[in-house]
PDB file of N, CA and C in Angstrom:
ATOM      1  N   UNK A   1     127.907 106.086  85.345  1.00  0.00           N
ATOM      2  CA  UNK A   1     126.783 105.871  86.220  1.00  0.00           C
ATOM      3  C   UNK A   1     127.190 106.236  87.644  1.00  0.00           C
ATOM      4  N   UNK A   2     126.326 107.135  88.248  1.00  0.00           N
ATOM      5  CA  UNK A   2     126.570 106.836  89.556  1.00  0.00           C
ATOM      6  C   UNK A   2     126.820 105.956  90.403  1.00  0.00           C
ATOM      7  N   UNK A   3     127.264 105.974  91.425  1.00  0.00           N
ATOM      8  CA  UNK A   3     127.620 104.738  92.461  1.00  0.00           C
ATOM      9  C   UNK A   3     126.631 104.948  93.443  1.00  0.00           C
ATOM     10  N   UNK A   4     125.779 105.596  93.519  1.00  0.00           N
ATOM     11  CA  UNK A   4     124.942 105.272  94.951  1.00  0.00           C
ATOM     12  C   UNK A   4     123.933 104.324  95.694  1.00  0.00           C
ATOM     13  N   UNK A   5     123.665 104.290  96.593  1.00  0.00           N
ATOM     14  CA  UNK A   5     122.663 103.216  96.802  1.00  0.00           C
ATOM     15  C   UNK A   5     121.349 104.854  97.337  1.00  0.00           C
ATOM     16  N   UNK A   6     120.044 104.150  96.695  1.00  0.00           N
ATOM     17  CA  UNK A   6     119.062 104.717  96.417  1.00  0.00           C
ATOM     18  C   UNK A   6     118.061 104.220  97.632  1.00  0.00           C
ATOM     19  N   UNK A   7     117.746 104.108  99.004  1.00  0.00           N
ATOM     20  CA  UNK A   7     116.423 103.763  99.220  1.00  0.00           C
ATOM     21  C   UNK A   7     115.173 104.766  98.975  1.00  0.00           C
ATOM     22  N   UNK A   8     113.982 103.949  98.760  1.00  0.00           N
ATOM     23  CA  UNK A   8     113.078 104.808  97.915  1.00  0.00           C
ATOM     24  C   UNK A   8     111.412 104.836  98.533  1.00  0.00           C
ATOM     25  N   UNK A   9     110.929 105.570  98.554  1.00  0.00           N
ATOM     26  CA  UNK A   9     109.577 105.930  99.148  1.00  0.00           C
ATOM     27  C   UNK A   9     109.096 105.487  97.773  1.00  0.00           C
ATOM     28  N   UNK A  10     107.564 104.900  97.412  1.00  0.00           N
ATOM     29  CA  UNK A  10     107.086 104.782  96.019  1.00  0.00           C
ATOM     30  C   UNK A  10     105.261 104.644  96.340  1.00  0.00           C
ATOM     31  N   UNK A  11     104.887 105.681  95.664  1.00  0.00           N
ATOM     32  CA  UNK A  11     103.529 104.729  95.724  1.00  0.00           C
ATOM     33  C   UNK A  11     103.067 104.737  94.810  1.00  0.00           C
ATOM     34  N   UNK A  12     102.141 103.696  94.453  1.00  0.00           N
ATOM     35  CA  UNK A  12     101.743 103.227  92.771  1.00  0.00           C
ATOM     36  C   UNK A  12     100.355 102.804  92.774  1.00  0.00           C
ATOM     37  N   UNK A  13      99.758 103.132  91.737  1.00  0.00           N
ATOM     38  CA  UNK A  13      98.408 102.352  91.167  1.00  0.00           C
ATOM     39  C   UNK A  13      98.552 101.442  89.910  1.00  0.00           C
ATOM     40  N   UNK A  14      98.108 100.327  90.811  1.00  0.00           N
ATOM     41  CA  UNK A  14      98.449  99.337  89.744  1.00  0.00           C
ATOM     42  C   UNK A  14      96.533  99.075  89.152  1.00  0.00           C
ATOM     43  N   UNK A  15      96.437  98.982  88.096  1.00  0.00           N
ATOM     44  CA  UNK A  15      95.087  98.940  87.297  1.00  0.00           C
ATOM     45  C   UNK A  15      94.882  98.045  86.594  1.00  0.00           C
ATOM     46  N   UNK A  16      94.160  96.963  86.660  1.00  0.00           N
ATOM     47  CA  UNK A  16      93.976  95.854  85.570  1.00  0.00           C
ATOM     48  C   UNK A  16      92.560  96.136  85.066  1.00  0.00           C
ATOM     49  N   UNK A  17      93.122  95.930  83.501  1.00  0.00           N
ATOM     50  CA  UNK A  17      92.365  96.118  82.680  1.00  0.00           C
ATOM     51  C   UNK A  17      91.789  95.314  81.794  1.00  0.00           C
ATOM     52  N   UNK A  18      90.511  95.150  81.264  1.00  0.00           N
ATOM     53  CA  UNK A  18      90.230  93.859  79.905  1.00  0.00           C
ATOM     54  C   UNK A  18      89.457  92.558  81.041  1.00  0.00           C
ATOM     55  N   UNK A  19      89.201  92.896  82.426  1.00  0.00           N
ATOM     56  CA  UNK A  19      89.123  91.565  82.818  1.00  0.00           C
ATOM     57  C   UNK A  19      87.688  90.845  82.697  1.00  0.00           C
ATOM     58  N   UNK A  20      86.788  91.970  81.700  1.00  0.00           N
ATOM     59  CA  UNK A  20      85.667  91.678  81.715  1.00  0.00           C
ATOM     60  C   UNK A  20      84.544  91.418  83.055  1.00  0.00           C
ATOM     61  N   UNK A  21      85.219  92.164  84.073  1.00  0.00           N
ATOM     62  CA  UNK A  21      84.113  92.190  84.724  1.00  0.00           C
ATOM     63  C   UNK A  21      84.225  94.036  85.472  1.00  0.00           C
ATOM     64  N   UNK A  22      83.642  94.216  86.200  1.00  0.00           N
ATOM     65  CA  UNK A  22      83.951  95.450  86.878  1.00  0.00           C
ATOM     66  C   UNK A  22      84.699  95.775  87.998  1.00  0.00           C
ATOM     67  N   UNK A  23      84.721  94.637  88.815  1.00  0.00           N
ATOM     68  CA  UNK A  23      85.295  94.359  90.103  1.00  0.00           C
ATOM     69  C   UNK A  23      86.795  94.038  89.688  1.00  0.00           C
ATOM     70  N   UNK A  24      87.668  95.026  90.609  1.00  0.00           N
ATOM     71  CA  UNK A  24      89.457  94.350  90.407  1.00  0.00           C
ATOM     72  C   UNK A  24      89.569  94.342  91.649  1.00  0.00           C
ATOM     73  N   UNK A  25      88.507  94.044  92.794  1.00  0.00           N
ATOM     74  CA  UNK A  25      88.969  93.731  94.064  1.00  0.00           C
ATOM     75  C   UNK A  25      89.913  92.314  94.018  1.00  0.00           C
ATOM     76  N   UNK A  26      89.622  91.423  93.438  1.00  0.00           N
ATOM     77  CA  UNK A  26      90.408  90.052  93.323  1.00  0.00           C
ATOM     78  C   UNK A  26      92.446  89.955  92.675  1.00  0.00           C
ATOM     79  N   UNK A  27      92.189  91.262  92.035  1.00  0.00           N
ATOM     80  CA  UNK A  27      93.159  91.242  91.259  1.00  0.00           C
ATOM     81  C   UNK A  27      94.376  92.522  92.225  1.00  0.00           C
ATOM     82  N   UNK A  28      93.581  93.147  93.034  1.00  0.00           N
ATOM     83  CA  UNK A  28      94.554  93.916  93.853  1.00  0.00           C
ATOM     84  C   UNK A  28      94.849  92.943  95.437  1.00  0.00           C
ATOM     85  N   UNK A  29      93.792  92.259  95.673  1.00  0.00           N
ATOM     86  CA  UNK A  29      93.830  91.682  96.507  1.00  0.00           C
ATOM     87  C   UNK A  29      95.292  90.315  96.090  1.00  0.00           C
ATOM     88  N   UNK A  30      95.668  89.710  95.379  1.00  0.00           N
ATOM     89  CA  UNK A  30      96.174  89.478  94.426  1.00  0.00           C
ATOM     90  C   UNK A  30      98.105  90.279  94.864  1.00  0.00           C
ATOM     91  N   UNK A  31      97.718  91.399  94.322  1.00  0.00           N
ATOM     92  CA  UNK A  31      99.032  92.467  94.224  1.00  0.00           C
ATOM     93  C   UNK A  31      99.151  92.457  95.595  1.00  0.00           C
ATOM     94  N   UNK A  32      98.349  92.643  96.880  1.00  0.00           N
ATOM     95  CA  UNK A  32      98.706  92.727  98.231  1.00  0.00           C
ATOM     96  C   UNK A  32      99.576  91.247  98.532  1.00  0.00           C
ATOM     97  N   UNK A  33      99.190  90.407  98.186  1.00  0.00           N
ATOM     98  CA  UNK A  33      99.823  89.252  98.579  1.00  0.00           C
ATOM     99  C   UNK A  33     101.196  88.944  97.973  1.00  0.00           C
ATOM    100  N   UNK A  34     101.363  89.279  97.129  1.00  0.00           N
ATOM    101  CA  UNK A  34     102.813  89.697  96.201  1.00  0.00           C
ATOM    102  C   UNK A  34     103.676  90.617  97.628  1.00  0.00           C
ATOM    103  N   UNK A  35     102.646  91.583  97.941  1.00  0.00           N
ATOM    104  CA  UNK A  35     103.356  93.098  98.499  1.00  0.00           C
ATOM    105  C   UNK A  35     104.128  92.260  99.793  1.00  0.00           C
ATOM    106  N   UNK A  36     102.959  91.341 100.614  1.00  0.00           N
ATOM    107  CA  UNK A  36     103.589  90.894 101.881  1.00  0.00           C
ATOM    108  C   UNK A  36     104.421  90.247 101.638  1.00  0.00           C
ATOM    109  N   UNK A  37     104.539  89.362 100.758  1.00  0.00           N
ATOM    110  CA  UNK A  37     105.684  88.194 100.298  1.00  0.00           C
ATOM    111  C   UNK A  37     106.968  88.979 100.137  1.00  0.00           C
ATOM    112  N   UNK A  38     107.090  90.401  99.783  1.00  0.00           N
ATOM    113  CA  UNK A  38     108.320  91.072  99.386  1.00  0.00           C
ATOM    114  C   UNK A  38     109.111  91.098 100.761  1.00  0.00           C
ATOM    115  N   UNK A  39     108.399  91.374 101.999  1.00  0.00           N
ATOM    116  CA  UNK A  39     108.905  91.819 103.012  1.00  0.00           C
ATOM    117  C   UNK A  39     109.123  93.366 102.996  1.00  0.00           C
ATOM    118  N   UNK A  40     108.879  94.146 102.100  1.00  0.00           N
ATOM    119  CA  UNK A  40     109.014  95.633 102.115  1.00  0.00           C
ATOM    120  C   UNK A  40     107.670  96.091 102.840  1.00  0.00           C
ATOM    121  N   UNK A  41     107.691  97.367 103.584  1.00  0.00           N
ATOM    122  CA  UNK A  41     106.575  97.955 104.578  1.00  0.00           C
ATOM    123  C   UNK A  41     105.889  98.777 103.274  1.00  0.00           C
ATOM    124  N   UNK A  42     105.180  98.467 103.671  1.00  0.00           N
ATOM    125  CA  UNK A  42     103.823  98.973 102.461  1.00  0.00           C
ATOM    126  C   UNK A  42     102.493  99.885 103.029  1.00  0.00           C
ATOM    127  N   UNK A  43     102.020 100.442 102.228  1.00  0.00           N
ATOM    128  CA  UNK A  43     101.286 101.396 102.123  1.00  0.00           C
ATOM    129  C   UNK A  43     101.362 102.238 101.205  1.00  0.00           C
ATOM    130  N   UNK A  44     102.692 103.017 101.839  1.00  0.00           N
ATOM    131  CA  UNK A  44     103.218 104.187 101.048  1.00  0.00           C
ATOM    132  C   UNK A  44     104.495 102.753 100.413  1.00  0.00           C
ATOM    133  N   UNK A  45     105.293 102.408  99.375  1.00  0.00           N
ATOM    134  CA  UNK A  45     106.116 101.203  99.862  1.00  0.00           C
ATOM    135  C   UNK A  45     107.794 101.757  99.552  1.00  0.00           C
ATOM    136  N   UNK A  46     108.301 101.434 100.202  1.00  0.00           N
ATOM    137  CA  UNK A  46     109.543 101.786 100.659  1.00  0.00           C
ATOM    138  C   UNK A  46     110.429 100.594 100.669  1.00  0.00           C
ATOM    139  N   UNK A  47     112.001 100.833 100.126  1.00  0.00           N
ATOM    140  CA  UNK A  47     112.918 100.374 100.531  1.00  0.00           C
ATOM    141  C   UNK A  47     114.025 100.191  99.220  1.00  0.00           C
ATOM    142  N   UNK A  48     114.384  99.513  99.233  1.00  0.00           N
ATOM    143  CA  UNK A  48     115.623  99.531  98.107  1.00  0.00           C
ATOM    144  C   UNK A  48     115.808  99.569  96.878  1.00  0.00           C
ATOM    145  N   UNK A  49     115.741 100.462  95.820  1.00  0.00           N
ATOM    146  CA  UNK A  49     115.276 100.593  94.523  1.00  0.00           C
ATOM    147  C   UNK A  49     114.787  98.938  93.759  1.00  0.00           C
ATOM    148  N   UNK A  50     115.613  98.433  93.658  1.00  0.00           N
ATOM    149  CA  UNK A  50     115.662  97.181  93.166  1.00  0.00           C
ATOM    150  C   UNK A  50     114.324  96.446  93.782  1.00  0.00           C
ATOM    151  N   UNK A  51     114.370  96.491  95.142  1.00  0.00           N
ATOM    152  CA  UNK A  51     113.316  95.391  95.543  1.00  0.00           C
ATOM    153  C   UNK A  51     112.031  95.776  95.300  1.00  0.00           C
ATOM    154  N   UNK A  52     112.162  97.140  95.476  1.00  0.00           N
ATOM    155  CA  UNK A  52     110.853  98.064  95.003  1.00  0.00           C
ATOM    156  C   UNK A  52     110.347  97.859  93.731  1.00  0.00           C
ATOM    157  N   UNK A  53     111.174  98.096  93.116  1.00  0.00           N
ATOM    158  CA  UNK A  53     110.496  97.823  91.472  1.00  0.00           C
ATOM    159  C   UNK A  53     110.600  96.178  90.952  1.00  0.00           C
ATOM    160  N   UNK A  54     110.911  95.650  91.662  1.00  0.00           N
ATOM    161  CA  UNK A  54     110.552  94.052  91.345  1.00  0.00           C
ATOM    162  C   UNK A  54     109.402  93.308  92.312  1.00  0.00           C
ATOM    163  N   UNK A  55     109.245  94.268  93.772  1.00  0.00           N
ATOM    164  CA  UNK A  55     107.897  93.818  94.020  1.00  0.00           C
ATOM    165  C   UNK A  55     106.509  94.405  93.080  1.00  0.00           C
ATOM    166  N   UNK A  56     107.157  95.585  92.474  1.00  0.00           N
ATOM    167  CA  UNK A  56     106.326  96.322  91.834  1.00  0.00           C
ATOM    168  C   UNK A  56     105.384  95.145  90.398  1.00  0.00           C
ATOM    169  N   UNK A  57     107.074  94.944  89.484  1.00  0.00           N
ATOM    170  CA  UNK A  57     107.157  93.850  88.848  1.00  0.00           C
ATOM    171  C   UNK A  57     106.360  92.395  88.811  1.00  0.00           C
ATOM    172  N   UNK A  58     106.184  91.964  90.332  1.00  0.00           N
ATOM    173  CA  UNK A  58     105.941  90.854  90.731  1.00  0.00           C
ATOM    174  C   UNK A  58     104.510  90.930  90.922  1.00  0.00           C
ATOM    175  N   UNK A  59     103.906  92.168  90.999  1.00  0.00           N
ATOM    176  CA  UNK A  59     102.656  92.571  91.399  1.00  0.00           C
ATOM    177  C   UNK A  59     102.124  92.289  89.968  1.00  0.00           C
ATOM    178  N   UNK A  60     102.695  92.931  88.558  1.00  0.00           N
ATOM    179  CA  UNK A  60     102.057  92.750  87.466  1.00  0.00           C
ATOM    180  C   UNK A  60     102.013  91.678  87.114  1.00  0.00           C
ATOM    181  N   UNK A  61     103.005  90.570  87.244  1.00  0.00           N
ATOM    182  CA  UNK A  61     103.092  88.892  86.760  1.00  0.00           C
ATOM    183  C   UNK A  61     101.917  88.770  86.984  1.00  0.00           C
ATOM    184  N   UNK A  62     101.663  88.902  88.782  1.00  0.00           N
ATOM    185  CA  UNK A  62     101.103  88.142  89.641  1.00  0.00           C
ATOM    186  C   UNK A  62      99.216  88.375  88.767  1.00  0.00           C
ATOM    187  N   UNK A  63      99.148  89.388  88.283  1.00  0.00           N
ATOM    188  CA  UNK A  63      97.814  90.176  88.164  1.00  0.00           C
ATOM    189  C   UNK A  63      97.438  89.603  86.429  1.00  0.00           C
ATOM    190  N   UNK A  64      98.561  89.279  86.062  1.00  0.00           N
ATOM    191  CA  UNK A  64      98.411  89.023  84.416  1.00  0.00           C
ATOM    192  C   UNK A  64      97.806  86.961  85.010  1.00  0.00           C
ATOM    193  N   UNK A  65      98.960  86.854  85.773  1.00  0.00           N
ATOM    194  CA  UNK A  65      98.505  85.025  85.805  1.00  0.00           C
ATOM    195  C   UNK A  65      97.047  84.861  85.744  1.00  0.00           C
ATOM    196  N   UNK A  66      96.397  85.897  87.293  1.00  0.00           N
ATOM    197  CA  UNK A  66      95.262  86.006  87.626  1.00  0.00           C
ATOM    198  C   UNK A  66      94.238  86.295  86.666  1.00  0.00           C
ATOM    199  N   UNK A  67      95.000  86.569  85.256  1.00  0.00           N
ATOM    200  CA  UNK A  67      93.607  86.876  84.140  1.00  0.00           C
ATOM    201  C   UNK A  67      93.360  87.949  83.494  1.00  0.00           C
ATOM    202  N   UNK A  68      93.997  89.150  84.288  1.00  0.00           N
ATOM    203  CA  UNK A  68      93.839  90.436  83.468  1.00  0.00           C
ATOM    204  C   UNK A  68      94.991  90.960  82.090  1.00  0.00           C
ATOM    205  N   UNK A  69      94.024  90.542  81.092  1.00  0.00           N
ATOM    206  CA  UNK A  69      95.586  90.819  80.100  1.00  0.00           C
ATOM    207  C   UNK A  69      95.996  92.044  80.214  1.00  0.00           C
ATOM    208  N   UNK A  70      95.608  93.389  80.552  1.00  0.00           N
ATOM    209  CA  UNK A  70      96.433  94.117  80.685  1.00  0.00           C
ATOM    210  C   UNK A  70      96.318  94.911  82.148  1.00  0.00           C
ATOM    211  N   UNK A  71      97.444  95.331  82.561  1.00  0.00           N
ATOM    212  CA  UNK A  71      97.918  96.171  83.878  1.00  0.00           C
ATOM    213  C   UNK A  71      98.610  97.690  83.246  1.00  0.00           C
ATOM    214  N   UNK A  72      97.822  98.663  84.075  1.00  0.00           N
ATOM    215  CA  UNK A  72      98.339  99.745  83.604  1.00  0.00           C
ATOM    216  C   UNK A  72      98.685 100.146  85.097  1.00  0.00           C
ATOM    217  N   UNK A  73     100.129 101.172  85.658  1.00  0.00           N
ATOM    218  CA  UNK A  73     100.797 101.089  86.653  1.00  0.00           C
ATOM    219  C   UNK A  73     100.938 102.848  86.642  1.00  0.00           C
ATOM    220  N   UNK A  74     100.486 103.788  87.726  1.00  0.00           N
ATOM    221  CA  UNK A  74     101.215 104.996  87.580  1.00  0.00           C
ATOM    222  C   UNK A  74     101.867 104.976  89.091  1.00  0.00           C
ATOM    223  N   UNK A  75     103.034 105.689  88.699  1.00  0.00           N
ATOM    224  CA  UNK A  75     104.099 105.620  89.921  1.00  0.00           C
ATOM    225  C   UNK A  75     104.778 107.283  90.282  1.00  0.00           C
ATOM    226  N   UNK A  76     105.312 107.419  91.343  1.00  0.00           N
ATOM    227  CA  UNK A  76     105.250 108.332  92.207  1.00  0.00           C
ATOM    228  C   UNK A  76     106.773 108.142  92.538  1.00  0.00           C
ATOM    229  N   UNK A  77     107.980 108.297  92.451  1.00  0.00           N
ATOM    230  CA  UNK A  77     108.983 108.093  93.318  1.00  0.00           C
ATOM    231  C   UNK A  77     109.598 109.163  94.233  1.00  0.00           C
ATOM    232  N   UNK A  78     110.141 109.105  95.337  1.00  0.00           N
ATOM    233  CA  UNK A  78     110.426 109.978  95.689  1.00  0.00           C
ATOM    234  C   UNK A  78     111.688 109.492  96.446  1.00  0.00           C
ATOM    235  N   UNK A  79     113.472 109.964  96.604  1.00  0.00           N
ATOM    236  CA  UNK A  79     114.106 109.835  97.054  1.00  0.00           C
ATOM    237  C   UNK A  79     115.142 110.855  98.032  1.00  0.00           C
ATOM    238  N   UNK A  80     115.694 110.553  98.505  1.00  0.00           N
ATOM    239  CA  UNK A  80     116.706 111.430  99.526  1.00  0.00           C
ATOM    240  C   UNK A  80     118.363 111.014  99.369  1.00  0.00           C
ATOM    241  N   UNK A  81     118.950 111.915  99.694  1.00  0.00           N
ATOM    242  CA  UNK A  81     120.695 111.327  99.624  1.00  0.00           C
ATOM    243  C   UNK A  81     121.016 112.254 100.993  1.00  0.00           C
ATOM    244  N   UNK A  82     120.232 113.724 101.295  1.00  0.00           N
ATOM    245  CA  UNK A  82     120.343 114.135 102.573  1.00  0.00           C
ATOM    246  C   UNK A  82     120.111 113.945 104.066  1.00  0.00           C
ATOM    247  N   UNK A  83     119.399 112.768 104.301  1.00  0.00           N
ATOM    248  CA  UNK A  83     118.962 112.188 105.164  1.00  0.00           C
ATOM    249  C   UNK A  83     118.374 110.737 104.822  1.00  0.00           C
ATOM    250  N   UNK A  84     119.516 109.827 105.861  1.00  0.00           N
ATOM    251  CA  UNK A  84     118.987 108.883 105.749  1.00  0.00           C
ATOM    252  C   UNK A  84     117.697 108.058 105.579  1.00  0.00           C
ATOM    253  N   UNK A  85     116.909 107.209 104.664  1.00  0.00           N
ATOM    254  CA  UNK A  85     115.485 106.645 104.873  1.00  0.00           C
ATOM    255  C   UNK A  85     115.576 105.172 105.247  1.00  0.00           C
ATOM    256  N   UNK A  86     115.423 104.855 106.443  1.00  0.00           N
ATOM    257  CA  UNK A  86     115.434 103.697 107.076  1.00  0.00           C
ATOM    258  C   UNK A  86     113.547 103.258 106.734  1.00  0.00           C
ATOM    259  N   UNK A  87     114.230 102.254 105.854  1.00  0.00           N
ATOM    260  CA  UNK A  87     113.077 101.104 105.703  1.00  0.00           C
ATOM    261  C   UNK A  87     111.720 101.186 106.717  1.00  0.00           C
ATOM    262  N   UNK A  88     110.630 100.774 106.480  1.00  0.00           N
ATOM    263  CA  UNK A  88     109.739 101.462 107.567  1.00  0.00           C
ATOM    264  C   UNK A  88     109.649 102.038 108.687  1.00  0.00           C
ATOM    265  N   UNK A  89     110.446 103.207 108.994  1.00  0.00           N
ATOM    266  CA  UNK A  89     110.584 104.184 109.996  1.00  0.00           C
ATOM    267  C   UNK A  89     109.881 105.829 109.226  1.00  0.00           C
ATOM    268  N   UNK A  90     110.474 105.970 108.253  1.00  0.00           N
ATOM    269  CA  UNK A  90     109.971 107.063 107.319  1.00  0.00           C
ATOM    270  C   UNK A  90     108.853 107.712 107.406  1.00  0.00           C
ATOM    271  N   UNK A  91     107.448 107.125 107.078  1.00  0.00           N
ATOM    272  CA  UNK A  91     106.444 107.833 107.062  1.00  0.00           C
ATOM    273  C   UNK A  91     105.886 107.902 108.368  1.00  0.00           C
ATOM    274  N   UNK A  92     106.022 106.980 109.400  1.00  0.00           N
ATOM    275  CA  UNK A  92     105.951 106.947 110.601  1.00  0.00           C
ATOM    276  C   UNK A  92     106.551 108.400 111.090  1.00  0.00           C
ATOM    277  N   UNK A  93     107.534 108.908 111.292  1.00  0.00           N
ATOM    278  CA  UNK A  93     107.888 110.221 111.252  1.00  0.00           C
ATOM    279  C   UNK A  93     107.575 111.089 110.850  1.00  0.00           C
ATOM    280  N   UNK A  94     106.942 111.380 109.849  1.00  0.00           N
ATOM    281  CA  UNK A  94     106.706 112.694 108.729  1.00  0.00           C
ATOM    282  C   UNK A  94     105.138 112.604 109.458  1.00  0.00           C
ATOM    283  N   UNK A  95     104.246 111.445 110.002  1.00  0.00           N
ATOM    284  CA  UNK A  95     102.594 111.658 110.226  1.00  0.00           C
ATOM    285  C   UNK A  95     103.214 111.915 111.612  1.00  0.00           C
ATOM    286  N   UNK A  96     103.634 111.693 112.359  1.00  0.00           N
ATOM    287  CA  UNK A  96     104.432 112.518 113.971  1.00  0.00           C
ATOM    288  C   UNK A  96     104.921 113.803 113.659  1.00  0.00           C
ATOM    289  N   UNK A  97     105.252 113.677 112.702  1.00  0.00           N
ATOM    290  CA  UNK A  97     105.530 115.350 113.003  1.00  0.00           C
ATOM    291  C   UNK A  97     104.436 116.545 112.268  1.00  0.00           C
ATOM    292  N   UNK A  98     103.659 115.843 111.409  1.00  0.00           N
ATOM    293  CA  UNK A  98     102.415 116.493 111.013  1.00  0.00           C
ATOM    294  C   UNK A  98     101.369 116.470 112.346  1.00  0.00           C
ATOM    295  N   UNK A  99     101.187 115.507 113.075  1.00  0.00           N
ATOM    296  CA  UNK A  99     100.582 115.681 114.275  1.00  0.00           C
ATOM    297  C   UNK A  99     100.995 116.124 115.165  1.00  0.00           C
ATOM    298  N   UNK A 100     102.050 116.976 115.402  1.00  0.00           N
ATOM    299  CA  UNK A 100     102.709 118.055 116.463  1.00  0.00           C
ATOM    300  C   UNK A 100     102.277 119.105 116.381  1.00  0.00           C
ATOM    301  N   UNK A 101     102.214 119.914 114.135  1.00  0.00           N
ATOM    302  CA  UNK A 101     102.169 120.660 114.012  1.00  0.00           C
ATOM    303  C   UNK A 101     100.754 120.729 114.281  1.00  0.00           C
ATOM    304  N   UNK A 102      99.683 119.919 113.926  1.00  0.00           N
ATOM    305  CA  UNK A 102      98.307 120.482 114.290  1.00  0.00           C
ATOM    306  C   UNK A 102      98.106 120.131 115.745  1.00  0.00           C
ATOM    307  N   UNK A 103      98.898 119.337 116.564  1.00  0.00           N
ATOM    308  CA  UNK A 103      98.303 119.290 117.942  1.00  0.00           C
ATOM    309  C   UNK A 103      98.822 121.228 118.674  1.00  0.00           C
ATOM    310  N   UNK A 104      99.556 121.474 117.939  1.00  0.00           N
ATOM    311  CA  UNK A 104     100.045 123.031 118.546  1.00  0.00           C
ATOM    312  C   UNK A 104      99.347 123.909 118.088  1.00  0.00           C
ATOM    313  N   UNK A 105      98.476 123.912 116.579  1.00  0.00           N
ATOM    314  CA  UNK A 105      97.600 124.729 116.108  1.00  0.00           C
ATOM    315  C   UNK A 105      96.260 124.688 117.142  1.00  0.00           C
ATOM    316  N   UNK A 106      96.113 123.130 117.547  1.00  0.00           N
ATOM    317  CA  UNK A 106      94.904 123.328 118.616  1.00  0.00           C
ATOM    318  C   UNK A 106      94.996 124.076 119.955  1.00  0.00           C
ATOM    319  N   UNK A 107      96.306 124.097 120.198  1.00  0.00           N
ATOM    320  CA  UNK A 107      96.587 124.516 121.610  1.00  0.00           C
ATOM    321  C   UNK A 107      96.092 126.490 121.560  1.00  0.00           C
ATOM    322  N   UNK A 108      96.267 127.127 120.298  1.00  0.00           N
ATOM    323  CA  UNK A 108      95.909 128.136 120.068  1.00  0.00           C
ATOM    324  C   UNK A 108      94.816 128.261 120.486  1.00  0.00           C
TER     325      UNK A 108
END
């Protein structure tokens, strides 16, 4: 096995299913409160493989307690070993530097 340490960009759709009604506003609303409790910066969510996929984890408990027998999850990972990814600094950078490139396309 490798020895490295992995921090990780991830974004996921988490889907509950079976809950008999139509609305899963309750049940993501639900997974957000899991998300803040992790302490990981969220949106896009980022940070240490492990914590990532156990807030991920913690999101499905959390969504099954709430009633939905099933959660279906698609995930996205994306990592680096060439440049450091400091915990919510990341995407903050990449939308700064996408807004350089079109603030210079306007200047045209």
């Amino acid at each position: 096995m490798c020895d490295i340490s992995l921090t990780l960009r991830i974004d996921f759709c988490l889907i509950p299913i079976g809950t008999g009604e139509p609305s899963v506003a309750e049940y993501i609303a639900e997974c957000h409160r899991v998300l803040e409790k992790s302490g990981l910066k969220f949106q896009v969510l980022q940070g240490p493989w492990s914590q990532v996929m156990q807030a991920i984890r913690d999101c499905h408990a959390a969504v099954h307690v709430k009633g939905a027998p099933r959660v279906a999850t698609d995930i996205r990972i994306g990592t680096r070993v060439d440049k450091e990814l400091v915990p919510g600094h990341g995407n903050e950078d990449k939308l700064k530097r996408v807004q350089q490139i079109l603030a210079f396309d306007n200047k045209e």
